[in-house]
C-alpha atoms as a PDB file:
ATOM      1  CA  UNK A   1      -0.587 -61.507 -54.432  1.00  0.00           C
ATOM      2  CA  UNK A   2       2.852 -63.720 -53.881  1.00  0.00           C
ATOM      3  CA  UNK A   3       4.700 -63.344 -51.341  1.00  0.00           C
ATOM      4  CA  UNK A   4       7.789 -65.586 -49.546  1.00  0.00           C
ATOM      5  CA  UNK A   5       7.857 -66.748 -46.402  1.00  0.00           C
ATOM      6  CA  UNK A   6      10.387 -68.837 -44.121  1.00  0.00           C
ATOM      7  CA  UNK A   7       9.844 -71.352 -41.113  1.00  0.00           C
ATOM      8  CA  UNK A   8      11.776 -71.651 -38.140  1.00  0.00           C
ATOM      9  CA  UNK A   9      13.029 -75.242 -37.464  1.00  0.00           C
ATOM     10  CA  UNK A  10      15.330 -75.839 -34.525  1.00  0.00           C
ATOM     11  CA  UNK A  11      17.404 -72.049 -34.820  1.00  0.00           C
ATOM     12  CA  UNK A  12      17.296 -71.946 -38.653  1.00  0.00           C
ATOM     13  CA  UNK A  13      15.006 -70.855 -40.997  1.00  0.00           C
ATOM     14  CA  UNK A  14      13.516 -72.786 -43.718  1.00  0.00           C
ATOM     15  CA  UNK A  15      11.708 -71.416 -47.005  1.00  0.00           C
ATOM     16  CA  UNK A  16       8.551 -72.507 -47.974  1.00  0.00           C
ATOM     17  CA  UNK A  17       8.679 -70.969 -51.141  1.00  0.00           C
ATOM     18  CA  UNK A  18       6.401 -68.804 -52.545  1.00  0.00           C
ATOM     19  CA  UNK A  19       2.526 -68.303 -51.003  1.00  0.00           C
ATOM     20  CA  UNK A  20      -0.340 -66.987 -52.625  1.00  0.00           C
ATOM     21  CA  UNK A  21      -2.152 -64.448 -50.363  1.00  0.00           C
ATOM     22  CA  UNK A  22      -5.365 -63.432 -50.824  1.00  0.00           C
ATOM     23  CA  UNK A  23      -5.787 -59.529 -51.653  1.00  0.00           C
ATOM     24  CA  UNK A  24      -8.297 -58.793 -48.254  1.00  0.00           C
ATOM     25  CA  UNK A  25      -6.118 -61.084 -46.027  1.00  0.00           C
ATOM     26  CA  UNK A  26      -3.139 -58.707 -47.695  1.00  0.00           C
ATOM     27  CA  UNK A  27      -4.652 -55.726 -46.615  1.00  0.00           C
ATOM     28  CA  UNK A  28      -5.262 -56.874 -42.922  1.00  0.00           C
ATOM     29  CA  UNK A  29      -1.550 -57.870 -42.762  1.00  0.00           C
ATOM     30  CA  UNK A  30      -0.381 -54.617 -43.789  1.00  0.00           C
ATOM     31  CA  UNK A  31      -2.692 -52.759 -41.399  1.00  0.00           C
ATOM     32  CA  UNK A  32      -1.282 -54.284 -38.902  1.00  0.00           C
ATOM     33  CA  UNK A  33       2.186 -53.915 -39.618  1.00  0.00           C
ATOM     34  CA  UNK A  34       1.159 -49.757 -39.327  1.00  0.00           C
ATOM     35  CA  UNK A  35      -0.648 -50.571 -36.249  1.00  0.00           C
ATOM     36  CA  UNK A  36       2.728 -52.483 -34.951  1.00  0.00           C
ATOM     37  CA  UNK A  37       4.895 -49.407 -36.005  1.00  0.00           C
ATOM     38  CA  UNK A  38       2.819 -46.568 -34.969  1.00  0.00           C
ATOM     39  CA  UNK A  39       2.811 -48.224 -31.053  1.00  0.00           C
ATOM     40  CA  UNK A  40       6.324 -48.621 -31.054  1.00  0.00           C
ATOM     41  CA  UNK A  41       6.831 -44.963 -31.670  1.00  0.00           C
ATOM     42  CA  UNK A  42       4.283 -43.744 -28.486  1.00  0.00           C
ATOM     43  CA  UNK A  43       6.245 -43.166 -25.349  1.00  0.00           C
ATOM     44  CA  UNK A  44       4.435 -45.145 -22.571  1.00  0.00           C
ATOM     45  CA  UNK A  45       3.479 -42.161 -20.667  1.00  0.00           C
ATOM     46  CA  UNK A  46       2.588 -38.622 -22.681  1.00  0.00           C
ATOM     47  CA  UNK A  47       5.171 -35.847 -21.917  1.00  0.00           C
ATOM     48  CA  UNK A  48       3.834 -32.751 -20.951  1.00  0.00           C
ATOM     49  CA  UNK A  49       6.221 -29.526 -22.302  1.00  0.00           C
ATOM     50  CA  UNK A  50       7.355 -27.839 -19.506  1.00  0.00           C
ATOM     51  CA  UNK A  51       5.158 -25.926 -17.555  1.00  0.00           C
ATOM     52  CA  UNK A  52       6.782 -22.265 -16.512  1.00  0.00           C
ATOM     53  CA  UNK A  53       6.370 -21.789 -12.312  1.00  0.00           C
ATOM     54  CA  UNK A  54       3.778 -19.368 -11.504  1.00  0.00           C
ATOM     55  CA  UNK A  55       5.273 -16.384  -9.413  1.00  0.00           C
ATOM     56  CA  UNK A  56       4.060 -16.219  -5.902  1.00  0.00           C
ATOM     57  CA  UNK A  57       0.832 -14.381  -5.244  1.00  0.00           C
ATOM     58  CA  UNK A  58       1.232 -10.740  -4.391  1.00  0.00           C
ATOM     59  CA  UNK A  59      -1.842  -9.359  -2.651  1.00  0.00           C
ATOM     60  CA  UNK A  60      -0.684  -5.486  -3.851  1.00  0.00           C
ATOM     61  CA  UNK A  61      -1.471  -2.389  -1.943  1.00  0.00           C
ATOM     62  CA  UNK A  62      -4.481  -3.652  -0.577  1.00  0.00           C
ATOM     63  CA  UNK A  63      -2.861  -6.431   1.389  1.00  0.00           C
ATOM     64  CA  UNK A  64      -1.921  -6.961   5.064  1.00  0.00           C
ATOM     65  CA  UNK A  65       2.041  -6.441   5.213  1.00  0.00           C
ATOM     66  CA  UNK A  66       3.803  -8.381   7.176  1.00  0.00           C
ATOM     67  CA  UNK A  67       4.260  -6.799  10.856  1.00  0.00           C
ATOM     68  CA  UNK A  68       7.079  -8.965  12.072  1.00  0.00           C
ATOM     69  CA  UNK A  69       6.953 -10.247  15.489  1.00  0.00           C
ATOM     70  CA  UNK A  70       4.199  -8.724  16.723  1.00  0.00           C
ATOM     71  CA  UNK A  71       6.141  -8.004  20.052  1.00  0.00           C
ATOM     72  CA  UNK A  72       8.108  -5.563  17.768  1.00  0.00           C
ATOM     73  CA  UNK A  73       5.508  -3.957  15.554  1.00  0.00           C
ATOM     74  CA  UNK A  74       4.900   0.012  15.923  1.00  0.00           C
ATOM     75  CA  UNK A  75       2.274   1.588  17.409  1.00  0.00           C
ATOM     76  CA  UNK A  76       0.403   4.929  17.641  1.00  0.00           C
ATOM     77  CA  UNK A  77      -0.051   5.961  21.330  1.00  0.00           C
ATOM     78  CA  UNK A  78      -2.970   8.623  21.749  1.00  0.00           C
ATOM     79  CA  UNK A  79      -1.663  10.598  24.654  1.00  0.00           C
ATOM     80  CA  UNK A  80      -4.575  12.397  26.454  1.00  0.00           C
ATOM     81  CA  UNK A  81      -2.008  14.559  28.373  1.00  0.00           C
ATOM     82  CA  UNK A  82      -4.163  17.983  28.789  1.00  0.00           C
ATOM     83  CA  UNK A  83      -1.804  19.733  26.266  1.00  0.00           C
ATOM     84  CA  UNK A  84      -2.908  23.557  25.834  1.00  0.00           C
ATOM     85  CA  UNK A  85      -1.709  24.970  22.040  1.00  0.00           C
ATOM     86  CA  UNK A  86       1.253  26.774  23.961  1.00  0.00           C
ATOM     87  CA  UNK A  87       3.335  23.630  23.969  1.00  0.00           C
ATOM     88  CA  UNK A  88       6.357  25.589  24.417  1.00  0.00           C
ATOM     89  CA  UNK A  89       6.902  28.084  26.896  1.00  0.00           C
ATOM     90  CA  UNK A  90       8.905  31.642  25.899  1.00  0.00           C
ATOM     91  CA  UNK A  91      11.519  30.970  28.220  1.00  0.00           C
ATOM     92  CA  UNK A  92      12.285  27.499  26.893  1.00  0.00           C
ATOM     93  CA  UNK A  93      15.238  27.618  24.634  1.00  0.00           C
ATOM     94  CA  UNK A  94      13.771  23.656  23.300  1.00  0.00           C
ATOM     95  CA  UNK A  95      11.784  24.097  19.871  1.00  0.00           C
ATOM     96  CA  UNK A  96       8.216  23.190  20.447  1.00  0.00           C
ATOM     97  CA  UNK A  97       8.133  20.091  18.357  1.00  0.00           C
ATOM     98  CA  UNK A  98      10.683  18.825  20.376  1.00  0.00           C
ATOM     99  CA  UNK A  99       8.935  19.585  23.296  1.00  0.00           C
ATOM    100  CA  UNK A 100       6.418  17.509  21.903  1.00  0.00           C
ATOM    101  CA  UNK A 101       8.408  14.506  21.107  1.00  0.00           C
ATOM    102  CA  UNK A 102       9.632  14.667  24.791  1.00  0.00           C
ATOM    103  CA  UNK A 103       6.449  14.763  25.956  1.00  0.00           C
ATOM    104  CA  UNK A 104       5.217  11.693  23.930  1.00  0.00           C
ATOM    105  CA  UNK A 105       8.221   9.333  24.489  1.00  0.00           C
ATOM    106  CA  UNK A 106       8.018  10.211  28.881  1.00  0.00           C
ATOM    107  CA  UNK A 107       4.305   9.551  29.073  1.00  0.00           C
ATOM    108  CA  UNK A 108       5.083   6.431  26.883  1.00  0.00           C
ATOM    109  CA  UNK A 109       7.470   5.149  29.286  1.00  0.00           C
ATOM    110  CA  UNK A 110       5.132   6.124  32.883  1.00  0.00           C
ATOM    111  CA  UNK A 111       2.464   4.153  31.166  1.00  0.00           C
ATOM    112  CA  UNK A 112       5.053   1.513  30.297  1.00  0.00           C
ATOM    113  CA  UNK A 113       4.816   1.688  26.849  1.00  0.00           C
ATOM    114  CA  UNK A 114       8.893   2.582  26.035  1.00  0.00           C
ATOM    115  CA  UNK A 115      10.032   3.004  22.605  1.00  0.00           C
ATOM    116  CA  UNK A 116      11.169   6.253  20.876  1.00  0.00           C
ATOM    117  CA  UNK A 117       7.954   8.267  19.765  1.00  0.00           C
ATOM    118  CA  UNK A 118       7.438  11.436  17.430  1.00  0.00           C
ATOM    119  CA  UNK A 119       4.472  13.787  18.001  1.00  0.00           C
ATOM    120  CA  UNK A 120       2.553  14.136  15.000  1.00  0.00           C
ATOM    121  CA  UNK A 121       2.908  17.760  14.387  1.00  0.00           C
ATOM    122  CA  UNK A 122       4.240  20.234  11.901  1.00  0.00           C
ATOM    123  CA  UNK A 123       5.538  23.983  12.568  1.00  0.00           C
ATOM    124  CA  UNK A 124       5.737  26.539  10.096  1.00  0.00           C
ATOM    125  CA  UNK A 125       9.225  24.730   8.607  1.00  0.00           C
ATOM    126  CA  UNK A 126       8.825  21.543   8.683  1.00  0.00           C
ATOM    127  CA  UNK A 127       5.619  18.651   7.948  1.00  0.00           C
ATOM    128  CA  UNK A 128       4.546  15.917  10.168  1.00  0.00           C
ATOM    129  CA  UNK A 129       4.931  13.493   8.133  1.00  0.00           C
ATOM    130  CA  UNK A 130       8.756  14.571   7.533  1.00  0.00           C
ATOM    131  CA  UNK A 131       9.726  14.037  10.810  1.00  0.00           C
ATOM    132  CA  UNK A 132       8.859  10.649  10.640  1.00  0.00           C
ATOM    133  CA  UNK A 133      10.802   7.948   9.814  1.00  0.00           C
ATOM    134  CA  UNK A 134       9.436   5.272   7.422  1.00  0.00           C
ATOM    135  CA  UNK A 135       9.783   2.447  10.385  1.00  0.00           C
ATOM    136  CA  UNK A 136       5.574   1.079   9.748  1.00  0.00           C
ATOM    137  CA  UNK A 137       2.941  -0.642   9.738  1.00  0.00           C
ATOM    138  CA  UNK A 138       1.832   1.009  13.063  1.00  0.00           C
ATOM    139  CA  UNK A 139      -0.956  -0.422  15.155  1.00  0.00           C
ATOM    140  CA  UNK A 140      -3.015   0.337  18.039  1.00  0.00           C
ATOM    141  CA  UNK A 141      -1.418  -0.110  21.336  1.00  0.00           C
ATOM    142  CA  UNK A 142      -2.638  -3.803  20.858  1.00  0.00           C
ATOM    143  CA  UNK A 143      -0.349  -4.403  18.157  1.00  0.00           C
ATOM    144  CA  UNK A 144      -2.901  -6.466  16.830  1.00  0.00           C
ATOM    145  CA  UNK A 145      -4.963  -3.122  14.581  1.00  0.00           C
ATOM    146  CA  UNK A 146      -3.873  -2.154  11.776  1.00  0.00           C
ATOM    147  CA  UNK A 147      -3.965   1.514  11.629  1.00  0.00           C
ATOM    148  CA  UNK A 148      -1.002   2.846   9.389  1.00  0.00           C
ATOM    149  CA  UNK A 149       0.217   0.048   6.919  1.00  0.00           C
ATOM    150  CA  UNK A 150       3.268   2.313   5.735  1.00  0.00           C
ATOM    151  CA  UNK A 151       4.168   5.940   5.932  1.00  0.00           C
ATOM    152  CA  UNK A 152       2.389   6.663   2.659  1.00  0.00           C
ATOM    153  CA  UNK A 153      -0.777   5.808   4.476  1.00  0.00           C
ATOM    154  CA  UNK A 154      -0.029   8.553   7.539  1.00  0.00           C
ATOM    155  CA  UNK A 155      -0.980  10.995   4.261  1.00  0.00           C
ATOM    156  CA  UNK A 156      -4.640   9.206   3.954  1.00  0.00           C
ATOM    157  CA  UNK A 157      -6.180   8.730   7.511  1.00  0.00           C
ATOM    158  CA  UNK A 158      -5.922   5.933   9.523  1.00  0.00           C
ATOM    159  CA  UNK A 159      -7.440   2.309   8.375  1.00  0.00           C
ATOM    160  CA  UNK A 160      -9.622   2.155  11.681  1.00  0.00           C
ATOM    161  CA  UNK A 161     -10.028   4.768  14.581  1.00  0.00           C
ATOM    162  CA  UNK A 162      -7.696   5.388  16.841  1.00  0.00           C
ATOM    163  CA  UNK A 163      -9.228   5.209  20.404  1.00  0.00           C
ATOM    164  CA  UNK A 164     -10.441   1.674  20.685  1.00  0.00           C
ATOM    165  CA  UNK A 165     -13.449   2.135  22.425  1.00  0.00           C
ATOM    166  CA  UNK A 166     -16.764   2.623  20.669  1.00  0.00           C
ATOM    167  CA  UNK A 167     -17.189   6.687  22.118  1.00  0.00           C
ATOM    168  CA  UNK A 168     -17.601   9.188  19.186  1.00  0.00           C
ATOM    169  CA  UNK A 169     -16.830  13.224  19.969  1.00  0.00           C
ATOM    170  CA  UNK A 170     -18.989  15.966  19.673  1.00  0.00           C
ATOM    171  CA  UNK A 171     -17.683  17.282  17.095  1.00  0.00           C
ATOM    172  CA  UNK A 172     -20.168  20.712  17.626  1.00  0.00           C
ATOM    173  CA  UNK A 173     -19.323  21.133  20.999  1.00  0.00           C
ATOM    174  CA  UNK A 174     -15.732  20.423  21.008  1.00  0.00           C
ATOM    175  CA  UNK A 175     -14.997  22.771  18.437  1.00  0.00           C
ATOM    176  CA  UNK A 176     -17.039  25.145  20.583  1.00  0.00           C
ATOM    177  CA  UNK A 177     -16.096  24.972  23.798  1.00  0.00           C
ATOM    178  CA  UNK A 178     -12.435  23.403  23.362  1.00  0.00           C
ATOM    179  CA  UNK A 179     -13.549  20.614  25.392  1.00  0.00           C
ATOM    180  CA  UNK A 180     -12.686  17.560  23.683  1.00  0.00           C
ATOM    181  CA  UNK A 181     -11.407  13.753  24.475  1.00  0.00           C
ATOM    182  CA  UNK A 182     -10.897  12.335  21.634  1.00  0.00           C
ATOM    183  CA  UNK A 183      -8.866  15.283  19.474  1.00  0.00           C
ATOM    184  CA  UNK A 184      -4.902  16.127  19.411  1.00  0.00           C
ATOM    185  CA  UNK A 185      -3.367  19.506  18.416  1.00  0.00           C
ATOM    186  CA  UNK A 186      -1.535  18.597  14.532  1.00  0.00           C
ATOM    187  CA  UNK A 187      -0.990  21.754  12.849  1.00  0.00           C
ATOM    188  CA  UNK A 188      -1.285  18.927   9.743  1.00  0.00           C
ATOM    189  CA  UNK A 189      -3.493  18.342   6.506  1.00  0.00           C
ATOM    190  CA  UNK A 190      -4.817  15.177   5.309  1.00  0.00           C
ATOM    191  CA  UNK A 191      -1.238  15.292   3.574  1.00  0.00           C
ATOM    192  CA  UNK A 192       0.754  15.315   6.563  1.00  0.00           C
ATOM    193  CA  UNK A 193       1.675  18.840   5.691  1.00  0.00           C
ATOM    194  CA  UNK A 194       1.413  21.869   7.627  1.00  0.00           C
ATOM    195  CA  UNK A 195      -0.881  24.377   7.570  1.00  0.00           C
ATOM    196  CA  UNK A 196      -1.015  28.184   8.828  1.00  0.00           C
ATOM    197  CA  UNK A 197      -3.031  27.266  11.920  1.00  0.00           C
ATOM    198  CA  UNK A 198      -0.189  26.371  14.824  1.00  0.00           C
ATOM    199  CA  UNK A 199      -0.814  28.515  17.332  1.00  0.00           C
ATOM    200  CA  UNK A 200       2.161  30.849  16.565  1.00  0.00           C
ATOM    201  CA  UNK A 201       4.515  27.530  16.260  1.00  0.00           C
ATOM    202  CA  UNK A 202       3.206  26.608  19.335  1.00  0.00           C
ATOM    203  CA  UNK A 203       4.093  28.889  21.287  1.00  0.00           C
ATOM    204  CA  UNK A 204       0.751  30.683  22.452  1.00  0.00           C
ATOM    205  CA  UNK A 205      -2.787  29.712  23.727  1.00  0.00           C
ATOM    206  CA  UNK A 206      -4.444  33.299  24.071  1.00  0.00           C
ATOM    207  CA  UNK A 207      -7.592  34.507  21.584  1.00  0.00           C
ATOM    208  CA  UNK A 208      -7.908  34.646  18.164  1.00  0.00           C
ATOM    209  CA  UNK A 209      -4.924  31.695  17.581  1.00  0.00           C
ATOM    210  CA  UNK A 210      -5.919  28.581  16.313  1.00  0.00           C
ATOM    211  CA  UNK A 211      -4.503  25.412  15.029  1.00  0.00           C
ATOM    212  CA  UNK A 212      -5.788  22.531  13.053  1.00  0.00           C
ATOM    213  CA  UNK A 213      -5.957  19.589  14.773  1.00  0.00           C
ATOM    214  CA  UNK A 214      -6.703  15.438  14.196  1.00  0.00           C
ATOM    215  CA  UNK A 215      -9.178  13.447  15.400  1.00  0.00           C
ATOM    216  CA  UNK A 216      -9.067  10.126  16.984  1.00  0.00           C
ATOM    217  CA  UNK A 217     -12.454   9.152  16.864  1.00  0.00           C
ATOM    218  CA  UNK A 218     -13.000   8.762  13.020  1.00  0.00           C
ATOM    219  CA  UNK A 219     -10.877   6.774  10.124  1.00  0.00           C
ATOM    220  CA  UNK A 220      -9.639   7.959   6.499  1.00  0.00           C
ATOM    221  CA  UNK A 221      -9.760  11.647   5.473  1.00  0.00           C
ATOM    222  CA  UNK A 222     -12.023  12.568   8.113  1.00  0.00           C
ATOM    223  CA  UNK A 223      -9.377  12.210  10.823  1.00  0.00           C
ATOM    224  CA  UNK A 224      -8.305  15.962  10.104  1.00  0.00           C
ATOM    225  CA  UNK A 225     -10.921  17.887  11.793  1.00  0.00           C
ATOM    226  CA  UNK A 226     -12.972  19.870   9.501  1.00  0.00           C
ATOM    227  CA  UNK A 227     -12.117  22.918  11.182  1.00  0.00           C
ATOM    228  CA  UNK A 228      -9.385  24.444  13.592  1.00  0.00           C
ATOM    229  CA  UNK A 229      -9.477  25.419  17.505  1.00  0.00           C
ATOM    230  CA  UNK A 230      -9.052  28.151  19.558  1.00  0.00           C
ATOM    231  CA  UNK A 231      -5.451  27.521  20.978  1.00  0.00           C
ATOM    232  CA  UNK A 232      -7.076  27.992  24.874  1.00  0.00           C
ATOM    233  CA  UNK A 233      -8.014  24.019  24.779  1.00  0.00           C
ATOM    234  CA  UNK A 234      -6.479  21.381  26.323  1.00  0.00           C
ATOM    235  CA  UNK A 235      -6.353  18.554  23.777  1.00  0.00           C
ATOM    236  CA  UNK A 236      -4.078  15.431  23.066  1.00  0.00           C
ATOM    237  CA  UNK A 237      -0.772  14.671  21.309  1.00  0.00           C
ATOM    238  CA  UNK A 238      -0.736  11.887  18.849  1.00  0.00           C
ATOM    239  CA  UNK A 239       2.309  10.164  19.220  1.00  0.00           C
ATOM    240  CA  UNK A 240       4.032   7.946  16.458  1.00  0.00           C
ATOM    241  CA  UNK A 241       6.618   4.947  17.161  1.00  0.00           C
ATOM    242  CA  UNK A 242      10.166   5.190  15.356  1.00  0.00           C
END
């Protein structure tokens, strides 16, 4: 193989004329040169393609929601007030859910609670969970238990019980003998709907009227009691922050 080559001498070049190369040292040279080449065309630090962002993670349904301050968050206020099923007396001119609301939001304030509060009962024209506004999560008086994470949950049972303490009711002898601490007149399903036992729209507390009514004591679907009570007992309201 021939091939020409030129010397530098002093900034000019100078040929040397033709060279004989041998054929391996030929191939070396040119093996190089692709070596040479192939370097100058790698970046000095690899590119990565772009990368799209992740979206943040969203825990779902099953996630704590954010309560705000927790000086502000809602709560559910069990108010063991003695209530017999005639909430509303026949010479009161107030509706007996109203009645009810009173009654909530005044024992709320002697116990210095404040806040607006909704009793957690339904008539024969309207649901419980209608009347309430869609202002969750609610919490135990603490504010720090989640009970309610959103309104939609008022329609499955509370996350945890109610009453904080560790007491469970006789269910057997409350429902007998109308003697209960830890229940509240509803007139509500597990739906937050009404059903036919109210106590005449609670308005009466005499034999055979009955009303369905919620249990604090117990958590999910089991916090409608699995069946109603004579209208003679004294029981609690449940009372819901708006």
């Amino acid at each position: 193989m021939i091939r020409f080559e030129t010397r530098a001498t002093h900034g000019s070049a100078e040929a040397l004329g033709p060279q004989r190369v041998e054929k391996g040292s030929a191939r070396a040279w040119f093996m190089a040169a692709l070596v040479v080449a192939a370097a100058a065309c790698v970046p000095s630090e690899l590119e990565r393609p772009n990368e799209p962002e992740l979206p943040a993670f969203d825990g779902g349904a099953e996630s704590e929601p954010d309560g705000g301050l927790e000086s502000e968050r809602k709560r559910v206020f069990f108010f063991r007030n003695g209530t017999l099923g005639k909430i509303r007396d026949s010479a009161d001119s107030r509706d007996s859910l109203g009645i009810a609301d009173e009654d909530c939001t005044s024992g709320a304030e002697r116990t210095g609670l404040g806040g607006l509060w909704r009793a957690w009962l339904s008539s024969s024209e309207i649901d419980a969970i209608d009347r309430v506004s869609d202002v969750g999560p609610w919490y135990r008086l603490d504010r720090k238990t989640l009970l309610f994470a959103s309104k939609a949950e008022l329609a499955e049972g509370p996350r945890t019980r109610i009453d904080p303490t560790e007491q469970t009711e006789d269910w057997e002898s409350c429902a007998r003998s109308g003697s209960c601490g830890l229940t509240f007149w509803s007139g509500t399903d597990l739906y937050g709907r009404r059903t036919s036992d109210n106590c005449l729209d609670w308005t009466v507390y005499n034999r055979p009227a009955i009303a369905t009514v919620g249990r604090a004591d117990v958590s999910g679907p089991s916090w409608v009691a699995a069946s109603s009570i004579l209208c003679s007992a004294y029981l609690a309201l449940l009372c819901i922050e708006q």
